[in-house]
C-alpha atoms as a PDB file:
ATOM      1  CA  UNK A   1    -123.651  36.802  63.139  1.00  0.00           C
ATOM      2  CA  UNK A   2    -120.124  36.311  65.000  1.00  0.00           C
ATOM      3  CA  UNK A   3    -117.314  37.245  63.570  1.00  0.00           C
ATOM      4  CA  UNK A   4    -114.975  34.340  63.235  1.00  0.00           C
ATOM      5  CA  UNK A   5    -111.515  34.680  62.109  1.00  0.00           C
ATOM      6  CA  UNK A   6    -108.282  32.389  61.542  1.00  0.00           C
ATOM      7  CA  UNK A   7    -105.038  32.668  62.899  1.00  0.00           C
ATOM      8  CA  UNK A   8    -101.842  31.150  61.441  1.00  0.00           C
ATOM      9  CA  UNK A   9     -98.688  31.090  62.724  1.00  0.00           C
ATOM     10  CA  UNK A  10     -96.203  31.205  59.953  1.00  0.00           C
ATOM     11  CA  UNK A  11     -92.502  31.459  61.294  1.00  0.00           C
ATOM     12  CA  UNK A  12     -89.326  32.169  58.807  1.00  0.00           C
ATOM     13  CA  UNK A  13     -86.633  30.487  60.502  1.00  0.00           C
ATOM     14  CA  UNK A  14     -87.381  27.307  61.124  1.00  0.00           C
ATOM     15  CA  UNK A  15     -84.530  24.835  62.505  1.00  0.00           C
ATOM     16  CA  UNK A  16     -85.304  21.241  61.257  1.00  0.00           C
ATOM     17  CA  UNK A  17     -86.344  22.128  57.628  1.00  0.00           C
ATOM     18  CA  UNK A  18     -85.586  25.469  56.338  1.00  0.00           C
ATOM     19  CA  UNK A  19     -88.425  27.347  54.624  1.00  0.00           C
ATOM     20  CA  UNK A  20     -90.806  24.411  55.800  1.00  0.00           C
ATOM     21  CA  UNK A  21     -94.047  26.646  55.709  1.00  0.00           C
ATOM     22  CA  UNK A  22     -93.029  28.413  52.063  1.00  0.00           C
ATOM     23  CA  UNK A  23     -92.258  25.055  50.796  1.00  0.00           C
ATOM     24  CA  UNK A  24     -93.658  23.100  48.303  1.00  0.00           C
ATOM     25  CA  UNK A  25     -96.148  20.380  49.021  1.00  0.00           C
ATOM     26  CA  UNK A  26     -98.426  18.898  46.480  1.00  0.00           C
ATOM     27  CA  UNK A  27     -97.473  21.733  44.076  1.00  0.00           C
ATOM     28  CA  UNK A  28     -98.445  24.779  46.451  1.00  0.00           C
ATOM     29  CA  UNK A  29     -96.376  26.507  49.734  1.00  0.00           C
ATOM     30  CA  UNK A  30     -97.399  24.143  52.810  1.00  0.00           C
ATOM     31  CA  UNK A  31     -98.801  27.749  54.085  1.00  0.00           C
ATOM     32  CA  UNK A  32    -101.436  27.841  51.228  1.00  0.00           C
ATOM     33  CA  UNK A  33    -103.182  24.893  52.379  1.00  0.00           C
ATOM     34  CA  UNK A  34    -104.112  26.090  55.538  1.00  0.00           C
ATOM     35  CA  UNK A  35    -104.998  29.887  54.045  1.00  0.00           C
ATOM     36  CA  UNK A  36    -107.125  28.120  50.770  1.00  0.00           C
ATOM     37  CA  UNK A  37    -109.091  26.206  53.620  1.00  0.00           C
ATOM     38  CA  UNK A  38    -109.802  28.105  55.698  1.00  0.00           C
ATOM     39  CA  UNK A  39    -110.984  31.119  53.108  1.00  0.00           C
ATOM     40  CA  UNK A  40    -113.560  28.285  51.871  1.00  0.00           C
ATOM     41  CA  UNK A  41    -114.838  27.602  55.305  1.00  0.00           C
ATOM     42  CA  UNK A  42    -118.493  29.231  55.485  1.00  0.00           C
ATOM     43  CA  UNK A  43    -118.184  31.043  58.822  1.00  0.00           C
ATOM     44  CA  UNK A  44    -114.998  32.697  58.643  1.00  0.00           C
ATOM     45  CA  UNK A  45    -114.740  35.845  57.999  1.00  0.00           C
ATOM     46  CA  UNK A  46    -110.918  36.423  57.864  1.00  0.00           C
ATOM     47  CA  UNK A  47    -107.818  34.952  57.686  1.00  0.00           C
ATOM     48  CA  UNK A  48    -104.681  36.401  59.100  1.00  0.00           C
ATOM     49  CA  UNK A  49    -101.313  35.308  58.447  1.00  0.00           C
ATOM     50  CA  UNK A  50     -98.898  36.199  61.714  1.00  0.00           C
ATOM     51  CA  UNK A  51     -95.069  36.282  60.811  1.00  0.00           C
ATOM     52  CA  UNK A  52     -91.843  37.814  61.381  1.00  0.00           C
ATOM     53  CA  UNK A  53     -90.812  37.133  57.696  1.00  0.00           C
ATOM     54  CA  UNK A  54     -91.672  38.961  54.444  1.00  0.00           C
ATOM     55  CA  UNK A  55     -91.842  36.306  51.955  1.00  0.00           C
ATOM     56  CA  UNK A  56     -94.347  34.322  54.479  1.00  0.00           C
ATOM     57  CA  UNK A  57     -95.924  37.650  54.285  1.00  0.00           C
ATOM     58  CA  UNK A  58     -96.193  38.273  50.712  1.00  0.00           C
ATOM     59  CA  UNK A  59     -97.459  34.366  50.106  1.00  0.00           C
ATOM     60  CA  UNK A  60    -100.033  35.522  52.356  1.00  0.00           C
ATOM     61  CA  UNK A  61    -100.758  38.321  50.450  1.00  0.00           C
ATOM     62  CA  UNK A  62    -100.845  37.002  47.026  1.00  0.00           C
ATOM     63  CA  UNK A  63    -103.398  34.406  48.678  1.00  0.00           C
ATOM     64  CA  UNK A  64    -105.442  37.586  49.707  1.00  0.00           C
ATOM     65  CA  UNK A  65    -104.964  36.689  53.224  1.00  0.00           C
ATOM     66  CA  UNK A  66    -104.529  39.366  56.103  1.00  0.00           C
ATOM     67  CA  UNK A  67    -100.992  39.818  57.153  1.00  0.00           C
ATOM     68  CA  UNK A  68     -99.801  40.712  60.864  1.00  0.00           C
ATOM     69  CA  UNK A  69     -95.791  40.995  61.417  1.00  0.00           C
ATOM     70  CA  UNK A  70     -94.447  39.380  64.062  1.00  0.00           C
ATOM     71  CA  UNK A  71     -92.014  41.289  66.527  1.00  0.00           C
ATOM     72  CA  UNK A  72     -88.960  38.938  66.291  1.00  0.00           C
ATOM     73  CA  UNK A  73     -88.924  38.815  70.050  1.00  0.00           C
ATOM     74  CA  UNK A  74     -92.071  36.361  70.050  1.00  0.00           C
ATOM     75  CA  UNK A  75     -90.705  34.398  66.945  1.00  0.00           C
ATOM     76  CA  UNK A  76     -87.848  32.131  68.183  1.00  0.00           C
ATOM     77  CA  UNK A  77     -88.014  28.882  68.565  1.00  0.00           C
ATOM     78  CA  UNK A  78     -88.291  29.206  72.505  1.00  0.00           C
ATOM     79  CA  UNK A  79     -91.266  30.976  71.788  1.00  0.00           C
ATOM     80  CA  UNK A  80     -95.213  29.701  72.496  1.00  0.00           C
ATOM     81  CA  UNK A  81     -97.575  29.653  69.859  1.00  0.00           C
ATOM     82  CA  UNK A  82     -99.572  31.163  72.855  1.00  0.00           C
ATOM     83  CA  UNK A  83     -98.028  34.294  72.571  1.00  0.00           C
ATOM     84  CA  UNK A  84     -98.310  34.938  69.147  1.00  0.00           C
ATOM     85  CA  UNK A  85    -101.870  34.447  68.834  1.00  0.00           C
ATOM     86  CA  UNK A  86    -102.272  36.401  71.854  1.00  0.00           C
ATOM     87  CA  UNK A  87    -100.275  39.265  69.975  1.00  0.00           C
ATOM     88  CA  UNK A  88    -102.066  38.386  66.427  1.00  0.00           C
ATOM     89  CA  UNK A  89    -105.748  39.206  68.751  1.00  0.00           C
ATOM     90  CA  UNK A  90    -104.509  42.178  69.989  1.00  0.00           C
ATOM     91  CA  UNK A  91    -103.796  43.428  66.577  1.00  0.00           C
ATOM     92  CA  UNK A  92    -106.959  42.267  65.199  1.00  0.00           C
ATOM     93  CA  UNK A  93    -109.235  43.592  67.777  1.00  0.00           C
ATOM     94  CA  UNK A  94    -107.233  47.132  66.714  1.00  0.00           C
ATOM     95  CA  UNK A  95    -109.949  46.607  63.687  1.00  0.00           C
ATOM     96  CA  UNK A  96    -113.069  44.537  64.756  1.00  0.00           C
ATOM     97  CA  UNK A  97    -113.953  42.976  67.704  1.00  0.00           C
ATOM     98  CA  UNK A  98    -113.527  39.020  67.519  1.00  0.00           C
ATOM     99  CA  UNK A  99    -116.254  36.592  68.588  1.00  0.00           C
ATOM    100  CA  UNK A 100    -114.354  33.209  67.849  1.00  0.00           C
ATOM    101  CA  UNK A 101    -110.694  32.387  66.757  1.00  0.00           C
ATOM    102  CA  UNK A 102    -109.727  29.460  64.693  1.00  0.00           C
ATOM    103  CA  UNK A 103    -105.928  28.485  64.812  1.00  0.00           C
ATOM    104  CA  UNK A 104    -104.765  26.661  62.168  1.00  0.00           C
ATOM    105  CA  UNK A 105    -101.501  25.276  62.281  1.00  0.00           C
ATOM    106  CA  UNK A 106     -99.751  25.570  58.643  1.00  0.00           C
ATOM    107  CA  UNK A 107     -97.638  22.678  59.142  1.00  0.00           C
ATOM    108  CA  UNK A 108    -100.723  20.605  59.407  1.00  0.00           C
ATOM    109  CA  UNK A 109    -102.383  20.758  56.080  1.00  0.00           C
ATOM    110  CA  UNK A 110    -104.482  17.459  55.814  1.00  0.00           C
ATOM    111  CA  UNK A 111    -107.414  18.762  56.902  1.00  0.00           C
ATOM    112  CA  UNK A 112    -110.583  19.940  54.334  1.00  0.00           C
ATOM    113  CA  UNK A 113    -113.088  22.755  55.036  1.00  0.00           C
ATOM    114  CA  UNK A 114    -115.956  20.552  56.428  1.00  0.00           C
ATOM    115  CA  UNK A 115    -113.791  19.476  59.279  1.00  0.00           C
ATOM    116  CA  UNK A 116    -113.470  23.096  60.143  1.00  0.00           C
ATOM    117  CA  UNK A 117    -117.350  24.152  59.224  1.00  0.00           C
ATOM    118  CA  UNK A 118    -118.060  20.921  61.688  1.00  0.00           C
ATOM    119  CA  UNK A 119    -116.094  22.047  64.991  1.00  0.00           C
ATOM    120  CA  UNK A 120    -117.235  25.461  64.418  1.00  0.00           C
ATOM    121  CA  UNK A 121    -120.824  24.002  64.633  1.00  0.00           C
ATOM    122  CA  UNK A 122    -119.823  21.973  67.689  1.00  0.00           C
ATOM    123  CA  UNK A 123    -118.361  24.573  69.587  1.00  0.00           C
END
């Protein structure tokens, strides 16, 4: 079975809207969403939160995601999502080797489980 695992790129210091990924939308942090869908997505076997900030980190935790912390130096907003997944793998591979990597984006929670389950399947 391959072991596929979810990335999420949760920043703390957003510009435009402060706190935008710890912030309430339908009654839950807009980071939830992502982390509740993609823990219900047969296939995935982890979810990893990736952030420089500790109350992104402890929503993560309370949603019994994995948490990675973000140097600083790769969490500006000059900085590519690119390199923080590429740092989030390298972390992850520390533990178990990674067949398939799903990125969510938490600012992009209309999306359900099935859609997930059916580009896994197509890829």
């Amino acid at each position: 079975m391959m072991n596929i695992v979810a990335i999420i790129l949760s920043r703390g210091n957003s510009k435009a809207i402060p706190k935008k990924n710890i912030r309430k939308f339908c009654g839950k942090p807009l980071l939830t969403w992502s982390i509740e869908q993609a823990q219900n997505t047969k296939n995935i076997s982890s979810v990893w939160i990736s952030s420089d900030n500790e109350e992104i980190l402890n929503i993560a935790k309370k949603e019994n995601a994995e948490i990675i912390k973000r140097p600083k130096t790769i969490s500006t907003d000059k900085s590519s999502s690119e390199s923080g997944w590429i740092h989030a793998i390298k972390e992850i591979e520390k533990k178990q080797k990674i067949d398939l990597v799903v990125a969510l984006q938490a600012t992009s929670p209309v999306r359900e489980s099935t859609d997930l389950e059916k580009a896994i399947k197509k890829i």
